[in-house]
C-alpha atoms as a PDB file:
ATOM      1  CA  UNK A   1       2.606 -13.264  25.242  1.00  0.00           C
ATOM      2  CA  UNK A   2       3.690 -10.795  22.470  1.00  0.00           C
ATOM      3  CA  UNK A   3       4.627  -7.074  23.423  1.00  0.00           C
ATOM      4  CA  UNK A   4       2.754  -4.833  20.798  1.00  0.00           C
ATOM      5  CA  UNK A   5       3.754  -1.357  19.926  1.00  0.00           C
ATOM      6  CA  UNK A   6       0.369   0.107  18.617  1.00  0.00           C
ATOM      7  CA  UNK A   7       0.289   3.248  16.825  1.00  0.00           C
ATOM      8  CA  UNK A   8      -3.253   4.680  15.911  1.00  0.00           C
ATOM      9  CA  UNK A   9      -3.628   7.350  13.337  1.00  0.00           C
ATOM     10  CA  UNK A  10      -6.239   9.748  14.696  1.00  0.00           C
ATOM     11  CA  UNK A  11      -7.352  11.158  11.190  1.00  0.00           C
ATOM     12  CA  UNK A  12      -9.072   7.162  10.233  1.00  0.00           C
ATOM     13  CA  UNK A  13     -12.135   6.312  10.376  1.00  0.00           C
ATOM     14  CA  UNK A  14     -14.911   7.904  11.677  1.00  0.00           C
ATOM     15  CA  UNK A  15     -14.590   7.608  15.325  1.00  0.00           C
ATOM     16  CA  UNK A  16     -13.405  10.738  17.406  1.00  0.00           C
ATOM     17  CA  UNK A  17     -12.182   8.329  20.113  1.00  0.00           C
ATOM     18  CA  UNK A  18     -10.609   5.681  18.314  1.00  0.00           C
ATOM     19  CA  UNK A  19      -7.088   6.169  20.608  1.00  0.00           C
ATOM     20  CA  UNK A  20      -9.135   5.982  23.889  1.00  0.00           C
ATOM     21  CA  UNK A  21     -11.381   2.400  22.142  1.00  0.00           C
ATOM     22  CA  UNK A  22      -8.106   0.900  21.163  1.00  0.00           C
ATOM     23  CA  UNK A  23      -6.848   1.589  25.159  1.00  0.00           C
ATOM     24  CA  UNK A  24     -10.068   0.463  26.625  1.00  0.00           C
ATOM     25  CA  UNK A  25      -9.817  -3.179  23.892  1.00  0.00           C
ATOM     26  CA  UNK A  26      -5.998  -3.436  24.720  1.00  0.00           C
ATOM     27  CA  UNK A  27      -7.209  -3.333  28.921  1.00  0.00           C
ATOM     28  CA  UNK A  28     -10.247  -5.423  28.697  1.00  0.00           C
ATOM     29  CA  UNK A  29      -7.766  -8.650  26.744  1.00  0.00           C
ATOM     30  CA  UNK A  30      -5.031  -7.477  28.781  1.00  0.00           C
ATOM     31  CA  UNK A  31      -2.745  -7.488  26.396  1.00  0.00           C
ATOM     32  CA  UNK A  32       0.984  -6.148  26.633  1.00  0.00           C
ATOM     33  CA  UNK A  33       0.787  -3.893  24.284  1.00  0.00           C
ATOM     34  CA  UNK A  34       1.705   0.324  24.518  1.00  0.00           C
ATOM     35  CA  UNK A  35      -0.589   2.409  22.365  1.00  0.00           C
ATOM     36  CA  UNK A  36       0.306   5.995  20.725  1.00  0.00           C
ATOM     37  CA  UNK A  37      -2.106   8.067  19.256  1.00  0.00           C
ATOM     38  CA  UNK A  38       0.305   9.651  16.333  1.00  0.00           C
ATOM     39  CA  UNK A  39       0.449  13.384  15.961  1.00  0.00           C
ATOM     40  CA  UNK A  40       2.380  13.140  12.437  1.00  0.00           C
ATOM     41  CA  UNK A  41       3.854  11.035  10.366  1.00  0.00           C
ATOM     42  CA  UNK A  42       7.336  11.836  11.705  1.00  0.00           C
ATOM     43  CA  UNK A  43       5.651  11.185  15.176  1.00  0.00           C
ATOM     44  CA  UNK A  44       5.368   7.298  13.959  1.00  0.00           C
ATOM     45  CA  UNK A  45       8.760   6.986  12.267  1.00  0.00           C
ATOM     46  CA  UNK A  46       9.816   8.335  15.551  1.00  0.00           C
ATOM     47  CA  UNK A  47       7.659   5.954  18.302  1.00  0.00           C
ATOM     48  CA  UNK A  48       8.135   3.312  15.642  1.00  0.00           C
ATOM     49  CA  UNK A  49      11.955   3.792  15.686  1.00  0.00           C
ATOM     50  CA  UNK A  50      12.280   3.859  20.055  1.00  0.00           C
ATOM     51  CA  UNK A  51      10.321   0.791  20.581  1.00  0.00           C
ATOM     52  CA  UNK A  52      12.022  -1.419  18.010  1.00  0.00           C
ATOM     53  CA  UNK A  53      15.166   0.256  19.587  1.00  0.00           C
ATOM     54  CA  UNK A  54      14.097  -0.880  23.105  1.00  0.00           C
ATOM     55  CA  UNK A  55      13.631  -4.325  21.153  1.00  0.00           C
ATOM     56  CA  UNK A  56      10.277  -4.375  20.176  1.00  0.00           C
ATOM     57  CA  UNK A  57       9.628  -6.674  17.527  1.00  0.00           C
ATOM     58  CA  UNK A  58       5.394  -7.040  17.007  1.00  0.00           C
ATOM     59  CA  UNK A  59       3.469  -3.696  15.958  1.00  0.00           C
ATOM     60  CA  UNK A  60      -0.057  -2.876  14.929  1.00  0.00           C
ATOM     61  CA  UNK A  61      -0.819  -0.016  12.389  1.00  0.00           C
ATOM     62  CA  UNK A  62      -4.683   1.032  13.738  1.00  0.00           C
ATOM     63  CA  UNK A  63      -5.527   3.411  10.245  1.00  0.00           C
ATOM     64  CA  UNK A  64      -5.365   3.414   6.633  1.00  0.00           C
ATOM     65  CA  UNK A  65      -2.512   2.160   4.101  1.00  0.00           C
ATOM     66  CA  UNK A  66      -0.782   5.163   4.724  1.00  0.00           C
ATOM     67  CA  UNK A  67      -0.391   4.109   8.433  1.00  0.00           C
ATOM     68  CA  UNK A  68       1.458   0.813   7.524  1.00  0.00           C
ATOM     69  CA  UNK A  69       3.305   2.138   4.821  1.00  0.00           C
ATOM     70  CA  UNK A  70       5.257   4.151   7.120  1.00  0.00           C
ATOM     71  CA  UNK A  71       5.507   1.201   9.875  1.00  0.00           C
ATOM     72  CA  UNK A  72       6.678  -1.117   7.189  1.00  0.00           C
ATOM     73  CA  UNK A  73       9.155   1.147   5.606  1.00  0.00           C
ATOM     74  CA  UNK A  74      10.333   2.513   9.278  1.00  0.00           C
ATOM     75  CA  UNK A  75      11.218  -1.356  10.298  1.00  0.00           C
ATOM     76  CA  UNK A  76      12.328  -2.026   7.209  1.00  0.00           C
ATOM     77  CA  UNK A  77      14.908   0.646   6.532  1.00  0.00           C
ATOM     78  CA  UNK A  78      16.911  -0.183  10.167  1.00  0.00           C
ATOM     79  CA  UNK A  79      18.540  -2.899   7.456  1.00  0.00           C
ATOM     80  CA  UNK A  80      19.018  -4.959  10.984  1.00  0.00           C
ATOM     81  CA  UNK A  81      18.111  -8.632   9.787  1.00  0.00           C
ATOM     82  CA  UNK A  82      15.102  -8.557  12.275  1.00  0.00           C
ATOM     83  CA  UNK A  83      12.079 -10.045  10.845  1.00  0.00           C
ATOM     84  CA  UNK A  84       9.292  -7.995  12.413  1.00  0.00           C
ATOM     85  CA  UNK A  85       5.682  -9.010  12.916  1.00  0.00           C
ATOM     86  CA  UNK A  86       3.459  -6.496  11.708  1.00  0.00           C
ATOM     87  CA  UNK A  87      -0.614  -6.399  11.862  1.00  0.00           C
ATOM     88  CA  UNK A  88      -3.343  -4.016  10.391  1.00  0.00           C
ATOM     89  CA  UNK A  89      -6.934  -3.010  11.510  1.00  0.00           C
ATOM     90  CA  UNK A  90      -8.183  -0.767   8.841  1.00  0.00           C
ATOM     91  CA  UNK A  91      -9.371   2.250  10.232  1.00  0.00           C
ATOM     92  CA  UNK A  92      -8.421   4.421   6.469  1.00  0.00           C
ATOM     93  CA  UNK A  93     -10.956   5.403   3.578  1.00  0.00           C
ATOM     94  CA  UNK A  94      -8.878   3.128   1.413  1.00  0.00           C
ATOM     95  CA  UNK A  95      -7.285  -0.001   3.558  1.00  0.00           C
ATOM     96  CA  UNK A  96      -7.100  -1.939   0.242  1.00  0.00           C
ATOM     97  CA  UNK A  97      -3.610  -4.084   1.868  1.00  0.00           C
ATOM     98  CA  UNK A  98      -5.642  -5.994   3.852  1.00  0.00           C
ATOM     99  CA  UNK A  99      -8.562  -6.830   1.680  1.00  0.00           C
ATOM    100  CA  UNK A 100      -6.063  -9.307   0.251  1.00  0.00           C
ATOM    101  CA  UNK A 101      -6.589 -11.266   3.574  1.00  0.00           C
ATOM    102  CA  UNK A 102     -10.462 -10.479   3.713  1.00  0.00           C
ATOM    103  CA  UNK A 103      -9.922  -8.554   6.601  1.00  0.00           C
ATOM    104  CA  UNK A 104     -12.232  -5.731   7.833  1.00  0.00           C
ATOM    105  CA  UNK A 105     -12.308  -2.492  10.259  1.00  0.00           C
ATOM    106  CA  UNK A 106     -13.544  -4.271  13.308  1.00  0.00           C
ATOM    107  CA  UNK A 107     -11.864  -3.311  16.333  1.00  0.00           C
ATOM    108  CA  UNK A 108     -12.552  -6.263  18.268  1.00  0.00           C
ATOM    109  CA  UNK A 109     -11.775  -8.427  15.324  1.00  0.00           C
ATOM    110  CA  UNK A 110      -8.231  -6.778  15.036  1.00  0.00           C
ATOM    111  CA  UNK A 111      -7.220  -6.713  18.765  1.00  0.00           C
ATOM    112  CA  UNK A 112      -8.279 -10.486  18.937  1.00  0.00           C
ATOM    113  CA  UNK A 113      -6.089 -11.303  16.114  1.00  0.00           C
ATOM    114  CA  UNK A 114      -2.799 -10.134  18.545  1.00  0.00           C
ATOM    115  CA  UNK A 115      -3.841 -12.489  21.378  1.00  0.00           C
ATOM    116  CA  UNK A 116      -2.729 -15.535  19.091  1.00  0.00           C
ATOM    117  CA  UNK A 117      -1.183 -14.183  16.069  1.00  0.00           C
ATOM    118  CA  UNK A 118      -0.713 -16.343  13.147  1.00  0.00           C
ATOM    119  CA  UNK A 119       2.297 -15.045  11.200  1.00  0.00           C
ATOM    120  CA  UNK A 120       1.835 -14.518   7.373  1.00  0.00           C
ATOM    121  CA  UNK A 121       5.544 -14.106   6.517  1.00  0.00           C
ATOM    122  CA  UNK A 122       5.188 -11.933   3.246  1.00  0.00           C
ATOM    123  CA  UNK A 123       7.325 -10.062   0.249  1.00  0.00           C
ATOM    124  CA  UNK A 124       8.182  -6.296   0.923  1.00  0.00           C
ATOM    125  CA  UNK A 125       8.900  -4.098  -2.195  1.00  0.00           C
ATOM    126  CA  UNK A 126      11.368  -1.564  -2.165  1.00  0.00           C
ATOM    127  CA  UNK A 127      11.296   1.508  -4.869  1.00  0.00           C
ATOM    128  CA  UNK A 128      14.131   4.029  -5.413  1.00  0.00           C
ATOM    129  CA  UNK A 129      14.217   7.403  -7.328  1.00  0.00           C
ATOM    130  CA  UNK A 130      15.030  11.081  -6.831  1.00  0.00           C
ATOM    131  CA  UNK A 131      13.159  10.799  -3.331  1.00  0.00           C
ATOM    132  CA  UNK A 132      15.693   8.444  -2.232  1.00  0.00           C
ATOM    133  CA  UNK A 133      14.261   4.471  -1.149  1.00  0.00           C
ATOM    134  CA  UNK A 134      11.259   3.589   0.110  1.00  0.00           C
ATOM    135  CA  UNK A 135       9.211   0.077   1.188  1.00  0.00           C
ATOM    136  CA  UNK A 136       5.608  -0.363   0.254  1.00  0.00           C
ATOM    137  CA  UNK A 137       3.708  -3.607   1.392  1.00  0.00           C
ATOM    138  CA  UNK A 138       0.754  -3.481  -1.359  1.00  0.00           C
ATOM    139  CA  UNK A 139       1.563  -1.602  -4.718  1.00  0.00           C
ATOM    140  CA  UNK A 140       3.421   1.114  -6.227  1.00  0.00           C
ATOM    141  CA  UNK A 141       2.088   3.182  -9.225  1.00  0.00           C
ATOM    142  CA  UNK A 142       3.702   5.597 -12.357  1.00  0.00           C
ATOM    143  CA  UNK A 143       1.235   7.695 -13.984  1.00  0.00           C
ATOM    144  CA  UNK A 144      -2.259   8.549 -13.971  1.00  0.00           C
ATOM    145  CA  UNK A 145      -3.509   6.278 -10.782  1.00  0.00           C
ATOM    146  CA  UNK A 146      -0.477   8.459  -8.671  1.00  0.00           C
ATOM    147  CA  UNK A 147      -1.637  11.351  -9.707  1.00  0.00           C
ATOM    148  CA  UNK A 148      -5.098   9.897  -8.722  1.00  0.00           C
ATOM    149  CA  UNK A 149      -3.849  10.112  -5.553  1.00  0.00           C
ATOM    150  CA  UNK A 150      -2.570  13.682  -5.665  1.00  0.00           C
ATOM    151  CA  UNK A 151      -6.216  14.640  -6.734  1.00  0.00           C
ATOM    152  CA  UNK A 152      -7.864  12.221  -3.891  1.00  0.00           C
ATOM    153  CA  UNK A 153      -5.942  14.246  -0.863  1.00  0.00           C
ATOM    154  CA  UNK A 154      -8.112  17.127  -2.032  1.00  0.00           C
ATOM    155  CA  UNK A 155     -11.555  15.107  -1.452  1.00  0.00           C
ATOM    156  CA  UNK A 156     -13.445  14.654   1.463  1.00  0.00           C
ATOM    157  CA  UNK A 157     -12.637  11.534   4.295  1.00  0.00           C
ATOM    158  CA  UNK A 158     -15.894  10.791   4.192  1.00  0.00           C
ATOM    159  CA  UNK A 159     -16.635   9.714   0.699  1.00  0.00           C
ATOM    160  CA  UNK A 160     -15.076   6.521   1.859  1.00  0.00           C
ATOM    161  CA  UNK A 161     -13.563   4.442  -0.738  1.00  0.00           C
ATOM    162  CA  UNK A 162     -15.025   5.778  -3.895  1.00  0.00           C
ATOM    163  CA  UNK A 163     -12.972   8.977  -3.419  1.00  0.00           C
ATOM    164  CA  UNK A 164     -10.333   7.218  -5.162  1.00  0.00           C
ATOM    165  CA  UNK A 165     -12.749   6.048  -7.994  1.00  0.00           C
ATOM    166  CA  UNK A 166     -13.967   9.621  -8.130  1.00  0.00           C
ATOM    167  CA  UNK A 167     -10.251  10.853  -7.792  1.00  0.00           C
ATOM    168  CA  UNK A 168      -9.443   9.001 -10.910  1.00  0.00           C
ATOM    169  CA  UNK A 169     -12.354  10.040 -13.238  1.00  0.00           C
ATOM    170  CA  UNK A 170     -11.474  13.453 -11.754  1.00  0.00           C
ATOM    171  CA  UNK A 171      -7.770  13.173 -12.900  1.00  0.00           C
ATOM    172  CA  UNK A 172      -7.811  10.907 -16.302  1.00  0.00           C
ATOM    173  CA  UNK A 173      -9.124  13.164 -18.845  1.00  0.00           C
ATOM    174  CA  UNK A 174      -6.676  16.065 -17.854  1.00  0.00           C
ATOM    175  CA  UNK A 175      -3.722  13.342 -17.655  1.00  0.00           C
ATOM    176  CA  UNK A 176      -1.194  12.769 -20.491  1.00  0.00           C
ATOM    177  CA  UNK A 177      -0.795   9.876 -22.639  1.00  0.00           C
ATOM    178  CA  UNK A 178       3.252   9.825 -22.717  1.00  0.00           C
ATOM    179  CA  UNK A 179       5.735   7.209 -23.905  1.00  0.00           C
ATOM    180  CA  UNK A 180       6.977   4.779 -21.681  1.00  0.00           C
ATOM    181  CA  UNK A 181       9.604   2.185 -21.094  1.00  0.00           C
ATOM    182  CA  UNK A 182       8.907  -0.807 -18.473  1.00  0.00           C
ATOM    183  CA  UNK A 183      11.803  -3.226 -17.898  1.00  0.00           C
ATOM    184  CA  UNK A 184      10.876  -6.141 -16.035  1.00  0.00           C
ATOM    185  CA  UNK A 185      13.742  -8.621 -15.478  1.00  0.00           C
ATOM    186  CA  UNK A 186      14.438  -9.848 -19.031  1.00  0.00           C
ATOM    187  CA  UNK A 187      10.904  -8.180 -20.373  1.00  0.00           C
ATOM    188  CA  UNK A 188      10.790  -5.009 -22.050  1.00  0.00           C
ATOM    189  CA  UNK A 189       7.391  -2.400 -22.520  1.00  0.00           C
ATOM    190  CA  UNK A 190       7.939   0.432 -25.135  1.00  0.00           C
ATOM    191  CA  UNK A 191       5.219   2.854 -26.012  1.00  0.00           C
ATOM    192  CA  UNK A 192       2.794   4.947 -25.270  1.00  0.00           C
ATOM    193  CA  UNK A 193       0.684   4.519 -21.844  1.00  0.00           C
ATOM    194  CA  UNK A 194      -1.040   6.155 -19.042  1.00  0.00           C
ATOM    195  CA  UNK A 195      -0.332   4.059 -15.744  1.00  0.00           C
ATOM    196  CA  UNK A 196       2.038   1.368 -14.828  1.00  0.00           C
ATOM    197  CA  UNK A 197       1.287  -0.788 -11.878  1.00  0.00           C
ATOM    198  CA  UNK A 198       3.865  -2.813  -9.463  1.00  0.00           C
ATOM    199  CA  UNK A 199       1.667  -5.305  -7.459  1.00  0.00           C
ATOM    200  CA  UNK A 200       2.608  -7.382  -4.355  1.00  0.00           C
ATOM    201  CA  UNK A 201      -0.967  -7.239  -3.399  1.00  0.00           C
ATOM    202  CA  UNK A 202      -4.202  -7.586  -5.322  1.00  0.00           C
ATOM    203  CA  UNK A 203      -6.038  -4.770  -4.501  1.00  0.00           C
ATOM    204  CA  UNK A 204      -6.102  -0.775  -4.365  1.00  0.00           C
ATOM    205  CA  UNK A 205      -7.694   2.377  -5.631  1.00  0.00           C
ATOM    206  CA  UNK A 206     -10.429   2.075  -3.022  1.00  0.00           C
ATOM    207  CA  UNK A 207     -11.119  -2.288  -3.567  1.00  0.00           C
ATOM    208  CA  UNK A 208     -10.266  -2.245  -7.060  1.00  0.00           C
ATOM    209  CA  UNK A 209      -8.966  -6.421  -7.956  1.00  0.00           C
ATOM    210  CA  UNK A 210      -6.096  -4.831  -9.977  1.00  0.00           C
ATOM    211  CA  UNK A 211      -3.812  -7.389  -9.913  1.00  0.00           C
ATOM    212  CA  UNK A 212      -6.019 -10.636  -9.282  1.00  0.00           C
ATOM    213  CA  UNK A 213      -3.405 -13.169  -9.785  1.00  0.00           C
ATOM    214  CA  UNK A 214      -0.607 -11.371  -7.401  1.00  0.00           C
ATOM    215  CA  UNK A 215       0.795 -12.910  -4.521  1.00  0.00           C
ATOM    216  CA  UNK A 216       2.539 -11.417  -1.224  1.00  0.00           C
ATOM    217  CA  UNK A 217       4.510 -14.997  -1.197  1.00  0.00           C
ATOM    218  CA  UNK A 218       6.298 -15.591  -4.250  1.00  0.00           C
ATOM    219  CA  UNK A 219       9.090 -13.309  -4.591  1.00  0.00           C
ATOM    220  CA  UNK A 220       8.106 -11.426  -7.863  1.00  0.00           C
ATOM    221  CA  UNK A 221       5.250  -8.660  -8.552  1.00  0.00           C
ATOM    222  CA  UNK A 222       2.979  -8.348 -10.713  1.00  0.00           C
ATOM    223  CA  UNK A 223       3.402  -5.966 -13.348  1.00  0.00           C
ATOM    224  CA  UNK A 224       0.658  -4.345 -15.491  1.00  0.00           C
ATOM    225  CA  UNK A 225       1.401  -1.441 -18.123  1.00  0.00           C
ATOM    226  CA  UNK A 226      -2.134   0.053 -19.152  1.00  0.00           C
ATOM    227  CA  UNK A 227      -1.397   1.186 -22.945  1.00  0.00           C
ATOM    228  CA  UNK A 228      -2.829   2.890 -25.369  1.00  0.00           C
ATOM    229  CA  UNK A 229      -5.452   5.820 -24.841  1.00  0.00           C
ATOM    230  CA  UNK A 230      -6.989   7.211 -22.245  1.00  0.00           C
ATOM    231  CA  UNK A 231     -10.575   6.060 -23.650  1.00  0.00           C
ATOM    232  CA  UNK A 232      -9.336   2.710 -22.776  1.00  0.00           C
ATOM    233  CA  UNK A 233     -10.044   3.088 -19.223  1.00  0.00           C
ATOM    234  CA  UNK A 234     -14.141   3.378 -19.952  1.00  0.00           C
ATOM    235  CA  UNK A 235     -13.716  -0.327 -20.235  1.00  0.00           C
ATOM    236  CA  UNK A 236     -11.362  -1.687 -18.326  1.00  0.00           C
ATOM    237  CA  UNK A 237     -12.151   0.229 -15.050  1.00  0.00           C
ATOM    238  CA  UNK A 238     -15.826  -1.498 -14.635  1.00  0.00           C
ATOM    239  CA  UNK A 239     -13.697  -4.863 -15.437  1.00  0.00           C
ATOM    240  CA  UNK A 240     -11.258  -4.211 -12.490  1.00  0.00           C
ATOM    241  CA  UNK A 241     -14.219  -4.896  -9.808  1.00  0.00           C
ATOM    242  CA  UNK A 242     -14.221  -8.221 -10.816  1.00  0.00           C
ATOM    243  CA  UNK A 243     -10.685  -8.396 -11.702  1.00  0.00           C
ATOM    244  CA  UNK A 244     -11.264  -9.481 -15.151  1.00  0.00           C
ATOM    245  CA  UNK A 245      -9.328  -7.092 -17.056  1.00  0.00           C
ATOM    246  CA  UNK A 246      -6.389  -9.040 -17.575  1.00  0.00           C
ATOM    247  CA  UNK A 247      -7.497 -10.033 -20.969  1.00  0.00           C
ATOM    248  CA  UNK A 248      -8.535  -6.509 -22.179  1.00  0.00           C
ATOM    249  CA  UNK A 249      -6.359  -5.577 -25.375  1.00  0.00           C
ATOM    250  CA  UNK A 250      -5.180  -2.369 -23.388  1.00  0.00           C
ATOM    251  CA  UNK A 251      -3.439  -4.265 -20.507  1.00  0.00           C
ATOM    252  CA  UNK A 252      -0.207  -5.914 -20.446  1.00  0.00           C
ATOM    253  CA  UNK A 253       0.530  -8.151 -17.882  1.00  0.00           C
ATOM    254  CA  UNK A 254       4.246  -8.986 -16.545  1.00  0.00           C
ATOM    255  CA  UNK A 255       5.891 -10.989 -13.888  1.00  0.00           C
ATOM    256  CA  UNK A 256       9.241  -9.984 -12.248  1.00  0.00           C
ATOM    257  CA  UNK A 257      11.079  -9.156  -9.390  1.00  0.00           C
ATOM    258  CA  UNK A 258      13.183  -6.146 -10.709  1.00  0.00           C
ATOM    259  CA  UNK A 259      11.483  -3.718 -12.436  1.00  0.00           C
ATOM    260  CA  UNK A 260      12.723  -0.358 -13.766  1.00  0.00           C
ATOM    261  CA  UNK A 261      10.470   2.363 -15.032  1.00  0.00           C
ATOM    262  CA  UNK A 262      11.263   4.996 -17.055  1.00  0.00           C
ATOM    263  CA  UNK A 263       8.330   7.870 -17.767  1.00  0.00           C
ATOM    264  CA  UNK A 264       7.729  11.428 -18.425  1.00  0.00           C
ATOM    265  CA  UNK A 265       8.981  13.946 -15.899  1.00  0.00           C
ATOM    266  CA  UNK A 266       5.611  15.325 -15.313  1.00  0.00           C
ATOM    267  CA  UNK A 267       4.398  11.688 -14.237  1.00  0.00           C
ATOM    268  CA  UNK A 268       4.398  11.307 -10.136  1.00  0.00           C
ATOM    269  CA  UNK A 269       5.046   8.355  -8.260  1.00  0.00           C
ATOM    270  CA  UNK A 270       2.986   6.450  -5.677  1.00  0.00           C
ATOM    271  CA  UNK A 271       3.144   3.434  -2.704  1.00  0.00           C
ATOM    272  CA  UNK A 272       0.519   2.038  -1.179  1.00  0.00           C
ATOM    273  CA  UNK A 273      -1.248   6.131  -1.318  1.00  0.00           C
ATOM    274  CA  UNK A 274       1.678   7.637  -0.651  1.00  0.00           C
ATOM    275  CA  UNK A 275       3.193  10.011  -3.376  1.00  0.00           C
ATOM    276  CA  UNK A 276       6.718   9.826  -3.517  1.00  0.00           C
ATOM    277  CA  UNK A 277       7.761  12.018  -6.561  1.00  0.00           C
ATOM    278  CA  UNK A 278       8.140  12.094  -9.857  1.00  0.00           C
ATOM    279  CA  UNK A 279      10.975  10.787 -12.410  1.00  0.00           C
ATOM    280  CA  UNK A 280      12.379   7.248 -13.419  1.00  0.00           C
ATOM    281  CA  UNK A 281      12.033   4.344 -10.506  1.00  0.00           C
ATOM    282  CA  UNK A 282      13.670   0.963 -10.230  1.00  0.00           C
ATOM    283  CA  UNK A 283      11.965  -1.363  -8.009  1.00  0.00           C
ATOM    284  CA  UNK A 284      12.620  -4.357  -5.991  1.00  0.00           C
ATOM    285  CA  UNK A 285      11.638  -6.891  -3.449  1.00  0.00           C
ATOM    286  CA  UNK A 286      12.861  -8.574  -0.251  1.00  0.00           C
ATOM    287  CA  UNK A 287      11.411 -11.920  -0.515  1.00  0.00           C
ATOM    288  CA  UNK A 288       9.417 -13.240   3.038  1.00  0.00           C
ATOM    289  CA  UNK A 289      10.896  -9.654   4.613  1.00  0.00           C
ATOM    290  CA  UNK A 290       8.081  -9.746   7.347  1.00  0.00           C
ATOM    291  CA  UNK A 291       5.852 -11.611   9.201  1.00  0.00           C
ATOM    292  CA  UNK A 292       2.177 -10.465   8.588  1.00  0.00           C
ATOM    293  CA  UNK A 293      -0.544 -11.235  11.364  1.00  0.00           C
ATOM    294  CA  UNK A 294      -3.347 -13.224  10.099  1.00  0.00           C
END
């Protein structure tokens, strides 16, 4: 049987108790498996850091993307040629990585999964800039959807996933139209734009289809550079919840695994809901890096 490291953010979901329902699920399967409520962020880099040091090589991120972001970049930044297995039970207000799989919050659902885990083994992007390198699992975003983000911190938990639809109506007519240029691989993008998404997964922003025809298996991302003006996004938005925006004259759609962004200063930087910074990015990806539990 597999030994689990399980770290549970406290701050997902709804559930005051969610550390002490994970503990009571993890007893009742009797799995081997240690469970950490997390106090901070650098309380998971550090848990996540001591088990895989004690040779750990399975752990569960119980909360949001956030929560796996920082698994996923902790493993992946030991550089150690360990391919770790990794599983999710979405406990966030987003939790748009595993929608991918069609997976949901269910506790039992989740724990089950880690009694016979299926291994998904998966692409893991990495993205480097003034903040140094990080790994993101899902997407990474330059422009107005990261500073959607910014604006989304600010809004209640409990609005659930349309805080990030309301974060983004919130932030677009504020945000600048700016000049861009995208290189990905041996494409170029010059002009002006307000968002440029790098996809390894299909959906964000709260279960938004962004990028419909991504896939976490194939070694490149999808990349789409929204152009144009900001009045675009009255029609493309309602086409991303069916993910048929791909043919919208304001959407440019790009394949590639090395892409390097250069924007305005004053645009931030996001991974899968994390903001990063601000300032030019190149990104990359590490084909089949880990082993996703399906």
């Amino acid at each position: 049987m597999e030994r689990w490291q399980i770290l549970v953010n406290p701050h997902s979901g709804r559930s005051a108790h969610l550390g002490e329902a994970v503990v009571a699920g993890v007893g009742d399967r009797g799995l081997d498996a240690t469970v950490h409520v997390t106090a901070s962020v650098e309380d998971l880099v550090s848990v996540t850091t001591s088990a895989a040091d004690e040779g750990v090589r399975s752990f569960t991120a119980v909360g949001g993307d956030g929560t796996a972001h920082h698994m996923v970049d902790t493993l992946m930044a030991r550089g150690d040629g360990v391919v770790y297995q990794f599983a999710m039970i979405p406990k966030g207000s987003g939790s748009d990585f595993v929608r991918t799989y069609g997976h949901d919050g269910d506790l039992d659902r989740g724990l089950d999964r880690l009694l016979h885990p299926d291994p998904y083994r998966i692409d893991v992007g990495t993205i480097s800039g003034a903040f140094g390198t990080r790994h993101f699992i899902n997407a990474a975003n330059v422009g107005v959807a990261a500073a959607s983000v910014r604006t989304a911190e600010r809004l209640p938990r409990t609005m659930g996933p349309i805080r990030y639809s309301t974060a983004f109506w919130l932030t677009l007519g504020r945000f600048p139209q700016r000049a861009v240029e995208v290189d990905i691989d041996h494409h170029r993008f010059t002009g002006d734009a307000i968002n440029v998404v790098v996809a390894n997964g299909q959906f964000f922003g709260g279960g938004l289809n962004v990028a419909p025809r991504a896939t976490m298996v194939d070694g490149v991302f999808d990349v789409l550079v929204f152009s144009g003006a900001r009045s675009n996004a009255f029609t493309v938005m309602p086409r991303m919840l069916i993910g048929s925006h791909l043919t919208h004259r304001a959407v440019r759609r790009y394949i590639g695994s090395t892409v390097h962004i250069e924007a305005h200063p004053d645009w931030p930087v996001e991974a899968d809901g994390e903001v990063l910074g601000t300032g030019p990015v190149t990104i990359g990806i590490l084909p089949r890096a880990i082993d996703y539990v399906l």
